[in-house]
PDB file of N, CA and C in Angstrom:
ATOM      1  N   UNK A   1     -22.944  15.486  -4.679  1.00  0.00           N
ATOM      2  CA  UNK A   1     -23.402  15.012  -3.396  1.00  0.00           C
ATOM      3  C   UNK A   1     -23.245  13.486  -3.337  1.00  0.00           C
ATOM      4  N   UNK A   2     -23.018  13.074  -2.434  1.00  0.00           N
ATOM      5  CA  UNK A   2     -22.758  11.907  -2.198  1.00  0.00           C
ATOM      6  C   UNK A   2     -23.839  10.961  -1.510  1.00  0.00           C
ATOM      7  N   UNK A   3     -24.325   9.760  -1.967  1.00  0.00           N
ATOM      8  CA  UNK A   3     -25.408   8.633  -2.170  1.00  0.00           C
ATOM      9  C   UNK A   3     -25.277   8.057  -1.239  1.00  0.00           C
ATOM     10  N   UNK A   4     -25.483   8.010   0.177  1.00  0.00           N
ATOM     11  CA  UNK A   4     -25.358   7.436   1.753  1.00  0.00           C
ATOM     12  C   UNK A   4     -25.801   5.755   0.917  1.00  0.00           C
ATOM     13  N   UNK A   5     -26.728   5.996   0.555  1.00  0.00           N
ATOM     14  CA  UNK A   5     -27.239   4.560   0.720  1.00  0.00           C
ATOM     15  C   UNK A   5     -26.021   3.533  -0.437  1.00  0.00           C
ATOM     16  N   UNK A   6     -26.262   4.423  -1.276  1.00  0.00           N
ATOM     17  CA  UNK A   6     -25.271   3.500  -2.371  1.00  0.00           C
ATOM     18  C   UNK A   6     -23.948   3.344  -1.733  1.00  0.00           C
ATOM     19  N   UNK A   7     -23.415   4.380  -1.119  1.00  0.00           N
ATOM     20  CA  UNK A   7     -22.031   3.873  -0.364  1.00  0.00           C
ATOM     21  C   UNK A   7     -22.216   2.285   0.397  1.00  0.00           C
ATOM     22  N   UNK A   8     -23.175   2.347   1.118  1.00  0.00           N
ATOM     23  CA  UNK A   8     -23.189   1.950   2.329  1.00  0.00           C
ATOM     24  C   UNK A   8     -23.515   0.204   1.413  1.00  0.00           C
ATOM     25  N   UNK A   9     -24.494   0.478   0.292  1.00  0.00           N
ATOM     26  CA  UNK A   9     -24.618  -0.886  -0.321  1.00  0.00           C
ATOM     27  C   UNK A   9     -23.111  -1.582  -0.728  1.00  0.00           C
ATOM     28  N   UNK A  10     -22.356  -0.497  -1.831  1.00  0.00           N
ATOM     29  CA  UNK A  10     -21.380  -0.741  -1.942  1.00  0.00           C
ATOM     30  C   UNK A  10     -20.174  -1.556  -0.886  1.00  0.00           C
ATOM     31  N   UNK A  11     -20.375  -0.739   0.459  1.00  0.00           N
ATOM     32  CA  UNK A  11     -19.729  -0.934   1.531  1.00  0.00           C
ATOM     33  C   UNK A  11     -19.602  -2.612   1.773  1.00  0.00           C
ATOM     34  N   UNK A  12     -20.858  -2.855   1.788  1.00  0.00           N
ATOM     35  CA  UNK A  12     -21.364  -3.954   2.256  1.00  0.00           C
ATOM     36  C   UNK A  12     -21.080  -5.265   1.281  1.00  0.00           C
ATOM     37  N   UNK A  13     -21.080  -5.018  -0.041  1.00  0.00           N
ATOM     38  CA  UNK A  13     -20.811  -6.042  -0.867  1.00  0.00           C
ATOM     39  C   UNK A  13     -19.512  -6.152  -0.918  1.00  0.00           C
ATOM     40  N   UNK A  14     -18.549  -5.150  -0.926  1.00  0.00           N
ATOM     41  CA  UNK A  14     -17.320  -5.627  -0.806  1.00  0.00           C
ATOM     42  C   UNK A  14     -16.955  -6.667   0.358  1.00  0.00           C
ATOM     43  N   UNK A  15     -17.084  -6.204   1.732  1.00  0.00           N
ATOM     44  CA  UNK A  15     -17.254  -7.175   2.868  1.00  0.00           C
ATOM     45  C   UNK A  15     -17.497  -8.039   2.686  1.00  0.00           C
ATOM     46  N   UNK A  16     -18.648  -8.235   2.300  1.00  0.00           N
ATOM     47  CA  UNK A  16     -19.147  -9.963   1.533  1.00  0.00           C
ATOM     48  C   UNK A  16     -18.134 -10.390   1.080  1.00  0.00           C
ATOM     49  N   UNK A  17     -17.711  -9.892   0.063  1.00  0.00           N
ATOM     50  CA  UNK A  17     -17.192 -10.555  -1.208  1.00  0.00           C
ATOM     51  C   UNK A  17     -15.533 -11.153  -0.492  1.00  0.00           C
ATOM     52  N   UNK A  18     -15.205 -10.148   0.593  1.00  0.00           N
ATOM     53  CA  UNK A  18     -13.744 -10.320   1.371  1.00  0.00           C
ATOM     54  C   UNK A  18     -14.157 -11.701   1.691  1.00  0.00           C
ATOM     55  N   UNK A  19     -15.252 -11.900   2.754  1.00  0.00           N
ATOM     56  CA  UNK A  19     -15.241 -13.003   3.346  1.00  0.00           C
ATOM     57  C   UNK A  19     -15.455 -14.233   2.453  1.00  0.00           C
ATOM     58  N   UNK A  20     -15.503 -14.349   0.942  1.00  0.00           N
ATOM     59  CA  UNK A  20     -15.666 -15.333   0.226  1.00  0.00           C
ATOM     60  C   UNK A  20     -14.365 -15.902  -0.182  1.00  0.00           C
ATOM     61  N   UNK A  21     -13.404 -15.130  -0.376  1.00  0.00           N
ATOM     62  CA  UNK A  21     -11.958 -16.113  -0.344  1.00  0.00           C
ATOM     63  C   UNK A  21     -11.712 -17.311   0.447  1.00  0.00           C
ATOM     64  N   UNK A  22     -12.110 -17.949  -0.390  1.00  0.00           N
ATOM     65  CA  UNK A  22     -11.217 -19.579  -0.175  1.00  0.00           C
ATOM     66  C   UNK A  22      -9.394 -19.347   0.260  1.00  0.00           C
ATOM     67  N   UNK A  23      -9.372 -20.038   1.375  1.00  0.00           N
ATOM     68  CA  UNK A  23      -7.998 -19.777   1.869  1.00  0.00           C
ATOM     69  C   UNK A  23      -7.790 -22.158   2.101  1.00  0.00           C
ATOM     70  N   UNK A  24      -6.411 -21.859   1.792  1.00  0.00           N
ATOM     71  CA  UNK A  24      -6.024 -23.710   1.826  1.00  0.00           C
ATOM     72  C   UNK A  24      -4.837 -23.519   2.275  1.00  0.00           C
ATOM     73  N   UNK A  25      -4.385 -24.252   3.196  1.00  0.00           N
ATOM     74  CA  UNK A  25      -2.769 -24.522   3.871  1.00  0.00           C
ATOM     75  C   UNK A  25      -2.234 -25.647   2.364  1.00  0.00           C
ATOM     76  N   UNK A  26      -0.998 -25.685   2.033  1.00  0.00           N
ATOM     77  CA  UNK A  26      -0.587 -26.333   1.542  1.00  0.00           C
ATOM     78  C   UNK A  26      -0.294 -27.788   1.779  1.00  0.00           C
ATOM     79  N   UNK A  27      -0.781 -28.100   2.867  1.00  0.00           N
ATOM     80  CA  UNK A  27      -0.717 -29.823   3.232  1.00  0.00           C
ATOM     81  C   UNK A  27      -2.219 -30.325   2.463  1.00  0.00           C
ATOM     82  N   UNK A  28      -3.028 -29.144   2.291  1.00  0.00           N
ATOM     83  CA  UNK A  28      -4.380 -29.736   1.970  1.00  0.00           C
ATOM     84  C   UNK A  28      -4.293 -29.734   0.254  1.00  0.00           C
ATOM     85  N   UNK A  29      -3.183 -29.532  -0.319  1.00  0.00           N
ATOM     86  CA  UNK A  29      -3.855 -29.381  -1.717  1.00  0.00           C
ATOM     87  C   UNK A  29      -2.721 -30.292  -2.521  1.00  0.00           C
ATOM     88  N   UNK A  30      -3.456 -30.749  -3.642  1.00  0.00           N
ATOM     89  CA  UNK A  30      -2.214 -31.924  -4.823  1.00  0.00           C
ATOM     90  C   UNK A  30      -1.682 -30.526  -5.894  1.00  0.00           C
ATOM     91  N   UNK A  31      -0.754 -30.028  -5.801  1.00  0.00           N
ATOM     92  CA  UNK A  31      -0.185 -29.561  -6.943  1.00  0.00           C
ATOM     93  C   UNK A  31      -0.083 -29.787  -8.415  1.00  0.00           C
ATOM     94  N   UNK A  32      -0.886 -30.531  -8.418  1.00  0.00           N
ATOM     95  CA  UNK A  32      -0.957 -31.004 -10.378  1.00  0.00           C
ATOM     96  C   UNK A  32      -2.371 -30.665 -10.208  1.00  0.00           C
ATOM     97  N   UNK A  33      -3.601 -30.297  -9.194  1.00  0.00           N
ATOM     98  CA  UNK A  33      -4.521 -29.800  -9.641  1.00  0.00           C
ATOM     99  C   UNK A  33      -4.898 -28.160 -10.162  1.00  0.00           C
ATOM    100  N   UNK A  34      -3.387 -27.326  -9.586  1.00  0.00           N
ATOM    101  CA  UNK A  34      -3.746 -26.283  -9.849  1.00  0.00           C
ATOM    102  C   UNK A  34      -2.633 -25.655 -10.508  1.00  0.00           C
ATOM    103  N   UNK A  35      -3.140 -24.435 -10.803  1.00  0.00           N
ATOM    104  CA  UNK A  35      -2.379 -23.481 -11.555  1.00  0.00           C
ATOM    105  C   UNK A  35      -1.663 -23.021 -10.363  1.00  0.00           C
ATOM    106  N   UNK A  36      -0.473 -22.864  -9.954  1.00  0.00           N
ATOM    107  CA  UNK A  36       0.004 -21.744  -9.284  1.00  0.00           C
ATOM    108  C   UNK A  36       0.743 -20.792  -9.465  1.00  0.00           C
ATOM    109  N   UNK A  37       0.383 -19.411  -8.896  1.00  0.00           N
ATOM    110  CA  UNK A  37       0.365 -18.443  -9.595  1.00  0.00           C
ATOM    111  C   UNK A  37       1.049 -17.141  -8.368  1.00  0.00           C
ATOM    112  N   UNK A  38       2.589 -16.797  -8.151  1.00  0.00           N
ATOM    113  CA  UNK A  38       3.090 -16.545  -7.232  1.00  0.00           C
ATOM    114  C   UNK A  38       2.963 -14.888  -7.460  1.00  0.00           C
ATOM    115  N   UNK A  39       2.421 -14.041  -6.790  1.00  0.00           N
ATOM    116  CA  UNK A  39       2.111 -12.372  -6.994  1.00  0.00           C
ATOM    117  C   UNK A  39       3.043 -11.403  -6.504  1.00  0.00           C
ATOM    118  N   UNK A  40       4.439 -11.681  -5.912  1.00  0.00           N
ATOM    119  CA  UNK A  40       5.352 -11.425  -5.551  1.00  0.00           C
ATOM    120  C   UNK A  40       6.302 -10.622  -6.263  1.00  0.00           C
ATOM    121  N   UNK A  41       7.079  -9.834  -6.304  1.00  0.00           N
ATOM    122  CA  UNK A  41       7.722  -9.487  -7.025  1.00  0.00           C
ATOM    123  C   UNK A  41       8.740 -10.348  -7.941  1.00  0.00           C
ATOM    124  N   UNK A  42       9.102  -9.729  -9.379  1.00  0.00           N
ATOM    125  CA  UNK A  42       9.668 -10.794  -9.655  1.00  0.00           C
ATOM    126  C   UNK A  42      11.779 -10.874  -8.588  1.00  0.00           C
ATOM    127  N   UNK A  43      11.932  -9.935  -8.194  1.00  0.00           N
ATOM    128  CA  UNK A  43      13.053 -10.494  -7.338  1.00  0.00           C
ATOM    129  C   UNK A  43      12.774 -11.544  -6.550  1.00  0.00           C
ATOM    130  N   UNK A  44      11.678 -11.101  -5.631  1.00  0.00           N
ATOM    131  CA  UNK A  44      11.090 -12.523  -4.807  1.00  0.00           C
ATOM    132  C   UNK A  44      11.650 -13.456  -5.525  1.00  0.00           C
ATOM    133  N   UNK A  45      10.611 -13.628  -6.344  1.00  0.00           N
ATOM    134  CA  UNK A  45      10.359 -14.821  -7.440  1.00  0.00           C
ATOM    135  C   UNK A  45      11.589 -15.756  -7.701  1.00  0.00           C
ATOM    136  N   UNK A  46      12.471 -15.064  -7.889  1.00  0.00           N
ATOM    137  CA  UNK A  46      13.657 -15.143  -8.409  1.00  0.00           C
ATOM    138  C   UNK A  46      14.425 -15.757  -7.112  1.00  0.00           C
ATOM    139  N   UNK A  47      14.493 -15.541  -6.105  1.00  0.00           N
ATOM    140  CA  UNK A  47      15.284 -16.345  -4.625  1.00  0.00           C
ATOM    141  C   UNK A  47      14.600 -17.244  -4.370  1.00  0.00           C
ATOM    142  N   UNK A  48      13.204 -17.234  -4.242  1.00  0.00           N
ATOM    143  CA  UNK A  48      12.608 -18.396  -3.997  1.00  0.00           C
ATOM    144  C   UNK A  48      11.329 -18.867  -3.927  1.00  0.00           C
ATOM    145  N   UNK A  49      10.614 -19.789  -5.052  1.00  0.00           N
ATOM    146  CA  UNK A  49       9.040 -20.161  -5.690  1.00  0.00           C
ATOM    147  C   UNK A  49       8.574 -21.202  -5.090  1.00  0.00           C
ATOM    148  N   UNK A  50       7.559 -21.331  -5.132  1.00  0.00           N
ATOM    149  CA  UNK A  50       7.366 -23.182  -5.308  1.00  0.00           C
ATOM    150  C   UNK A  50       7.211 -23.750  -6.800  1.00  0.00           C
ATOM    151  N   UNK A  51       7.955 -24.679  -6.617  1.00  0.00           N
ATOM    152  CA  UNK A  51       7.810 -25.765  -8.110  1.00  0.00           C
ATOM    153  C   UNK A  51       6.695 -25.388  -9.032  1.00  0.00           C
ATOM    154  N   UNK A  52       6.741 -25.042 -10.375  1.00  0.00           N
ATOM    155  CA  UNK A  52       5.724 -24.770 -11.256  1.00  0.00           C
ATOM    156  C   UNK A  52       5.126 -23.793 -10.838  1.00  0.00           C
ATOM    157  N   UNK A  53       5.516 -22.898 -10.285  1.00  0.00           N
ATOM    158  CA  UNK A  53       4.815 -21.699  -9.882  1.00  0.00           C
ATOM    159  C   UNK A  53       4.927 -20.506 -11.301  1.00  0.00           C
ATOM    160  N   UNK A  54       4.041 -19.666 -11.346  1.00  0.00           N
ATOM    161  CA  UNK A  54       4.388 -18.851 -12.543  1.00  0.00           C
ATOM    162  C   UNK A  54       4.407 -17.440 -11.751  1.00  0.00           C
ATOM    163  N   UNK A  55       4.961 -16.684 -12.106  1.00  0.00           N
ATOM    164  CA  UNK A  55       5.320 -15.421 -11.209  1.00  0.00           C
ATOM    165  C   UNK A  55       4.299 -13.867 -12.011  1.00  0.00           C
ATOM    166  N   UNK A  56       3.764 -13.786 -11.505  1.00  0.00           N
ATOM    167  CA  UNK A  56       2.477 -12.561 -12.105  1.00  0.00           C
ATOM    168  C   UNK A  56       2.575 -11.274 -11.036  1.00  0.00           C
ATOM    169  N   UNK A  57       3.537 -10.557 -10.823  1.00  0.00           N
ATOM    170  CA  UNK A  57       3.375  -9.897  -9.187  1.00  0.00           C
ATOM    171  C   UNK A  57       1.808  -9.208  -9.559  1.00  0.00           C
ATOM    172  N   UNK A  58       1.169  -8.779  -8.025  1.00  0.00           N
ATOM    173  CA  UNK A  58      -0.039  -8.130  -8.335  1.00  0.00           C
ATOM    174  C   UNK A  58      -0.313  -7.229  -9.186  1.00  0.00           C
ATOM    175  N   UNK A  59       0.845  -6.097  -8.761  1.00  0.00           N
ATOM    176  CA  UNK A  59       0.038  -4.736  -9.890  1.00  0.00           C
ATOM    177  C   UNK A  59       0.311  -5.411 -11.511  1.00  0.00           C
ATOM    178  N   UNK A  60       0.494  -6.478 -11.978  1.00  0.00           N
ATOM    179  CA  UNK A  60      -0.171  -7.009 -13.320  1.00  0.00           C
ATOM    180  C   UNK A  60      -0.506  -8.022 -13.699  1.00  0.00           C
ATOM    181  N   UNK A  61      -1.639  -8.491 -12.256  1.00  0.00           N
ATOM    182  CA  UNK A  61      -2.627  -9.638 -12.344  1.00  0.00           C
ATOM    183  C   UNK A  61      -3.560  -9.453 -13.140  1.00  0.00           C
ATOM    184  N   UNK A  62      -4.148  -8.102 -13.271  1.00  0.00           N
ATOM    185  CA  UNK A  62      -5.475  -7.395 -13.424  1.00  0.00           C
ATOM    186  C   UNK A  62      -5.290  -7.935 -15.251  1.00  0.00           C
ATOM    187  N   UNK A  63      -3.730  -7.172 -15.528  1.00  0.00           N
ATOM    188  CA  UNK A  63      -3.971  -7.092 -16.902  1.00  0.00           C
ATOM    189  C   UNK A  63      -3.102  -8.440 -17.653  1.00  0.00           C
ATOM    190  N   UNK A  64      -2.636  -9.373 -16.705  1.00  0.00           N
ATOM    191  CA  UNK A  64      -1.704  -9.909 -17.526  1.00  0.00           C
ATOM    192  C   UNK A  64      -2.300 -12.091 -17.424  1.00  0.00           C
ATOM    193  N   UNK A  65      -3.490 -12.176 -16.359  1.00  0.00           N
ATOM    194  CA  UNK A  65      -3.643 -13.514 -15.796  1.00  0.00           C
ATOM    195  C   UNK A  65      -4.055 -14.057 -17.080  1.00  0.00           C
ATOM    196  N   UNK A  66      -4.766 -13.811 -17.913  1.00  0.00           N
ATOM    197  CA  UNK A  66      -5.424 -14.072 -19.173  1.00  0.00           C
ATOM    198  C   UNK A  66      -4.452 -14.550 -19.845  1.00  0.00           C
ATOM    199  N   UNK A  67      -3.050 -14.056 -19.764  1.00  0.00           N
ATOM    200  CA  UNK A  67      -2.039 -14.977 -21.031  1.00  0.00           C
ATOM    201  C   UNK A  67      -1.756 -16.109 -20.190  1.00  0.00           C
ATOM    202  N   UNK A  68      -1.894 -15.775 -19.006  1.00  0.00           N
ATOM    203  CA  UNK A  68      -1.367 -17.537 -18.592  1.00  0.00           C
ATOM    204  C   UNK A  68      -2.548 -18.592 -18.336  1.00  0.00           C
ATOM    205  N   UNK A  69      -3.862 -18.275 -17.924  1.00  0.00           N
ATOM    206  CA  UNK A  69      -4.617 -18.962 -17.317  1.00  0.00           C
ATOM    207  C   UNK A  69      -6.181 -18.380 -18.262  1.00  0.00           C
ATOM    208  N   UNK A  70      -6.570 -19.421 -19.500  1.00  0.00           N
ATOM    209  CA  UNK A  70      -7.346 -18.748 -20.155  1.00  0.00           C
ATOM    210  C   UNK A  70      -8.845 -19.537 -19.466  1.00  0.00           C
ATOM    211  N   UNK A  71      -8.659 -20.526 -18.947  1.00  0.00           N
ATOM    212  CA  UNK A  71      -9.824 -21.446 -18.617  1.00  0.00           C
ATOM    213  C   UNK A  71     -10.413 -20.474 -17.067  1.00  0.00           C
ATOM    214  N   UNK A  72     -11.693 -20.134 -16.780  1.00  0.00           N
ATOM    215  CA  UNK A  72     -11.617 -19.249 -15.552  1.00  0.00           C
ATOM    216  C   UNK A  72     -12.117 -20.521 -14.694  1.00  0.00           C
ATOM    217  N   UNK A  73     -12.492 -21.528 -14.991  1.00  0.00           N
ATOM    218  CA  UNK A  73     -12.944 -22.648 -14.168  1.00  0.00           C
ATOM    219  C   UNK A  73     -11.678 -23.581 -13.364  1.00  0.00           C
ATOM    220  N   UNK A  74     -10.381 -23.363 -13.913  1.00  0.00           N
ATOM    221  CA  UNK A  74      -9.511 -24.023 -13.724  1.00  0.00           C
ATOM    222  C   UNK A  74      -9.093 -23.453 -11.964  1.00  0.00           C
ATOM    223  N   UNK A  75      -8.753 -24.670 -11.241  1.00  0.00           N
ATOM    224  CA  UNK A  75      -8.311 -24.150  -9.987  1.00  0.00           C
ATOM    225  C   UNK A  75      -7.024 -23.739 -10.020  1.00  0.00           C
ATOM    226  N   UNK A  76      -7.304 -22.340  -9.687  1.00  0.00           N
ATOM    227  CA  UNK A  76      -5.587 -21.714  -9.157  1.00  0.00           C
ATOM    228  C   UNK A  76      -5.739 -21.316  -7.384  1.00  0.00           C
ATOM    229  N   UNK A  77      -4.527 -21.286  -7.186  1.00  0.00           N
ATOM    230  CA  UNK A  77      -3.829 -21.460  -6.182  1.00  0.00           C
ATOM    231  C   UNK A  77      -2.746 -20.133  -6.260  1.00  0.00           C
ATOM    232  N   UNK A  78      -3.241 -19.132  -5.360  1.00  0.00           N
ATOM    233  CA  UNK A  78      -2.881 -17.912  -5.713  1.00  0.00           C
ATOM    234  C   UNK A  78      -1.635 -17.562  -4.191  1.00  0.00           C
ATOM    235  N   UNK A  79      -0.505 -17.298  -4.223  1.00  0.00           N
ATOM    236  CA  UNK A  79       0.487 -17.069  -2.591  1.00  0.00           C
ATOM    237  C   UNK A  79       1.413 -15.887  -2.996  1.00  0.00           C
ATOM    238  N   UNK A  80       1.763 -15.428  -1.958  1.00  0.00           N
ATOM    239  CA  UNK A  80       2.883 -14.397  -1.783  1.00  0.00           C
ATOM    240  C   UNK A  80       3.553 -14.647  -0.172  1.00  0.00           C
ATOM    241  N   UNK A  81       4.000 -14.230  -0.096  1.00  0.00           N
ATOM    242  CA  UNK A  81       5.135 -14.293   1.445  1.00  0.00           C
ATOM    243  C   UNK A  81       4.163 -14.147   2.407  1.00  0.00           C
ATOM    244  N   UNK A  82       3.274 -13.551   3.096  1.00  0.00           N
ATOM    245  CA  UNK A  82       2.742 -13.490   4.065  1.00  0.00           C
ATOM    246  C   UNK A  82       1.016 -13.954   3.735  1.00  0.00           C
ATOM    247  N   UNK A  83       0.408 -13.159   2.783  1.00  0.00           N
ATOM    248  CA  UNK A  83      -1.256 -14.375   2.223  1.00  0.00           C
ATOM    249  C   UNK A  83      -1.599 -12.862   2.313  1.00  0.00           C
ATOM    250  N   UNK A  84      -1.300 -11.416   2.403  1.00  0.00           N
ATOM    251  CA  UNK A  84      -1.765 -10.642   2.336  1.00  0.00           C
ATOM    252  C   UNK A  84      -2.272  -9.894   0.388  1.00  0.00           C
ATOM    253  N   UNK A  85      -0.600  -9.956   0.079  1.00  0.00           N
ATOM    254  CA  UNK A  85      -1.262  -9.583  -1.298  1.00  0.00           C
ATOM    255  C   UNK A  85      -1.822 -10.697  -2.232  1.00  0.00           C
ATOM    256  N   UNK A  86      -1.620 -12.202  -1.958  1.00  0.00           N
ATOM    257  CA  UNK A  86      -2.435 -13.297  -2.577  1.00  0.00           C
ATOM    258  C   UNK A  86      -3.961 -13.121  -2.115  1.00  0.00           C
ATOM    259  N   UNK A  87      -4.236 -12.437  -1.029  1.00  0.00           N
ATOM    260  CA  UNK A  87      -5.986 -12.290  -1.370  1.00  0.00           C
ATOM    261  C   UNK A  87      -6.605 -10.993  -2.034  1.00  0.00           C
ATOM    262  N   UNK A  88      -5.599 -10.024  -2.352  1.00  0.00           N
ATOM    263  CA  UNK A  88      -5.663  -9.102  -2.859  1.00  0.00           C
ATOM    264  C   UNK A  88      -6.284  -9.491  -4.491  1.00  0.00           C
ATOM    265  N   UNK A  89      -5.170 -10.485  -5.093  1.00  0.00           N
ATOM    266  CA  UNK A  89      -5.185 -10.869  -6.204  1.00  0.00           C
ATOM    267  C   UNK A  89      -6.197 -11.636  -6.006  1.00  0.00           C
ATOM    268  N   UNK A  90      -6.510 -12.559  -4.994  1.00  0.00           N
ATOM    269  CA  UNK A  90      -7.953 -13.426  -5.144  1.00  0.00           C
ATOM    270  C   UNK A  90      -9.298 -12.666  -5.449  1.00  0.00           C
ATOM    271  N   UNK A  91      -9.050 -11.621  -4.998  1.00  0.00           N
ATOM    272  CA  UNK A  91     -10.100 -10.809  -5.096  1.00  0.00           C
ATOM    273  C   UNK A  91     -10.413 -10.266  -6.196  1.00  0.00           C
ATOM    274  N   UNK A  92      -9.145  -9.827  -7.484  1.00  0.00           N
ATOM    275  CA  UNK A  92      -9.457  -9.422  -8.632  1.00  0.00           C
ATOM    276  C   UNK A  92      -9.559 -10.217  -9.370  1.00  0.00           C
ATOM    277  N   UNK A  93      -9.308 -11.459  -9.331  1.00  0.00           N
ATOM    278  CA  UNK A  93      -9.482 -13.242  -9.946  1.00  0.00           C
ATOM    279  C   UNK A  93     -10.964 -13.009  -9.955  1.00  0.00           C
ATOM    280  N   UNK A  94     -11.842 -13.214  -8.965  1.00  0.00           N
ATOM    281  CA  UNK A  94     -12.768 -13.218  -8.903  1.00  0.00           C
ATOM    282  C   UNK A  94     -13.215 -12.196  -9.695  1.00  0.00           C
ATOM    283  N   UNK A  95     -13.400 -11.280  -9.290  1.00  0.00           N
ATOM    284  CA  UNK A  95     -14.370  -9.698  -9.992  1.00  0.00           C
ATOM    285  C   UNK A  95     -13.484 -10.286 -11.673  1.00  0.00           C
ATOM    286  N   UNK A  96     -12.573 -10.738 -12.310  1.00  0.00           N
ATOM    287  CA  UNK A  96     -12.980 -11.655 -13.303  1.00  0.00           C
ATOM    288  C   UNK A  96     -13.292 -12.661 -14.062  1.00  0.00           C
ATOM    289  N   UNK A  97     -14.006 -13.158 -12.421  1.00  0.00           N
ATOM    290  CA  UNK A  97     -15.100 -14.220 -13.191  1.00  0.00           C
ATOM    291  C   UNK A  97     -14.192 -15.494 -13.068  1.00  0.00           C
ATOM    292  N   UNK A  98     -12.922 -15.639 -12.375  1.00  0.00           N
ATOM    293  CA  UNK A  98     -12.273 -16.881 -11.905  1.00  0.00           C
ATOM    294  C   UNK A  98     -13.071 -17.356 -11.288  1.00  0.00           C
ATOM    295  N   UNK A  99     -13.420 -18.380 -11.007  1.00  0.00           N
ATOM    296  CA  UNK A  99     -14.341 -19.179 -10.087  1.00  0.00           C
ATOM    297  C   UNK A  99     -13.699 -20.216  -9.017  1.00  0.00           C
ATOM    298  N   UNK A 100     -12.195 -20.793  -9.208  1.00  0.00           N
ATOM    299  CA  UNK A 100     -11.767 -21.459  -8.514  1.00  0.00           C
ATOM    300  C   UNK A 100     -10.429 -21.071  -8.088  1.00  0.00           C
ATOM    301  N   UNK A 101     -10.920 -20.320  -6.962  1.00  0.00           N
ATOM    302  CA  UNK A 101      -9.440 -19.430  -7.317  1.00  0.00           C
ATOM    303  C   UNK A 101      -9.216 -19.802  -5.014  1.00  0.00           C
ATOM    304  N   UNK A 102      -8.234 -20.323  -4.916  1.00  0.00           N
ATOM    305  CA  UNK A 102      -7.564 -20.691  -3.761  1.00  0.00           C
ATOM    306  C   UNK A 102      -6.095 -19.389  -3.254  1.00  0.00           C
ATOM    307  N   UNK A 103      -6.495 -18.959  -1.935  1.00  0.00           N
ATOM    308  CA  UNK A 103      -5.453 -18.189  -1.766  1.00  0.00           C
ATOM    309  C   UNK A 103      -4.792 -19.172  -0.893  1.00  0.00           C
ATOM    310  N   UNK A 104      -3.426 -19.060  -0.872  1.00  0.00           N
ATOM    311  CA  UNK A 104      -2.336 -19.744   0.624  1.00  0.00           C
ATOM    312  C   UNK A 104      -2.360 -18.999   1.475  1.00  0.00           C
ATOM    313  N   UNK A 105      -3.092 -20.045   2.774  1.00  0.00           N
ATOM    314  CA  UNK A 105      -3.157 -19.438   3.965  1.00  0.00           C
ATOM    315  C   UNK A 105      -1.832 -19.099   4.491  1.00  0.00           C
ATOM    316  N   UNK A 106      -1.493 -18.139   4.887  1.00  0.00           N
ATOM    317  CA  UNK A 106      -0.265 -17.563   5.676  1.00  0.00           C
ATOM    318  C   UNK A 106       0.855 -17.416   4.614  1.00  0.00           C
ATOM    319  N   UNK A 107       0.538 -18.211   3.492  1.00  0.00           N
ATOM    320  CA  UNK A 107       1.849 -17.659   2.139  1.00  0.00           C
ATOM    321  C   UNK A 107       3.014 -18.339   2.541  1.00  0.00           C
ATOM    322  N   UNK A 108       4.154 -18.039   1.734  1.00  0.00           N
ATOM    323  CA  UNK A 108       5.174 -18.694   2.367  1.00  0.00           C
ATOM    324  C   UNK A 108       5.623 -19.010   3.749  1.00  0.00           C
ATOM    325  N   UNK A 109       4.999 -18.213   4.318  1.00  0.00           N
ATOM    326  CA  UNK A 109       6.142 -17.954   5.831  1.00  0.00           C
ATOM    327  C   UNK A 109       5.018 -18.917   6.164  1.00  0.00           C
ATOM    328  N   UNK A 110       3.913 -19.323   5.883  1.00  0.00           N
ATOM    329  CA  UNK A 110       3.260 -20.682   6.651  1.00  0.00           C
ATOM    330  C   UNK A 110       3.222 -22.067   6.226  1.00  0.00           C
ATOM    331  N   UNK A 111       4.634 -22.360   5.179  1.00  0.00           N
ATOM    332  CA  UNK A 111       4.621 -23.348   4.646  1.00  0.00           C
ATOM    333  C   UNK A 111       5.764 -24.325   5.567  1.00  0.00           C
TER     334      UNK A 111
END
């Protein structure tokens, strides 16, 4: 049987937690402060990054951010082509405990 209330708590903290992504246009940020960290496929990747970008596509953020980015305090700066799957990944940054974790508003196509 299924827990109305616990859904509905559940429900609700995720929502929260959506609306806590930090989103930054790229005119607002210095690139030597952050990690950037492109979630794209690596073909993407491969036609076209921004400078010092490291290429992690999403489905192996979960298991792979830890070899590149061991400090969770460090600001990263998380983009993909449109800012859809960079808040995806902001979101699992967080649930581990990243704390400064910046998605690109609109992603490439808003640079």
């Amino acid at each position: 049987m299924i827990n109305l209330d616990q859904l509905w708590k559940n429900l609700k903290v995720h929502k929260k937690f959506k609306r806590n992504i930090k989103e930054i246009t790229f005119q607002e940020i210095n690139t030597n402060e952050y990690k950037i960290i492109d979630v794209r496929s690596r073909r993407e990747y491969a036609e076209n990054h921004l400078n010092t970008a490291i290429n992690v596509p999403l489905p192996e953020i979960k298991t792979n951010i830890e070899k590149y980015i061991k400090d969770k305090n460090k600001k990263i700066l998380i983009y993909c082509q449109t800012g859809v799957r960079s808040k995806k990944a902001s979101e699992i940054l967080e649930n581990l405990g990243y704390t400064n974790v910046y998605n690109l508003k609109g992603g490439l196509e808003n640079i």
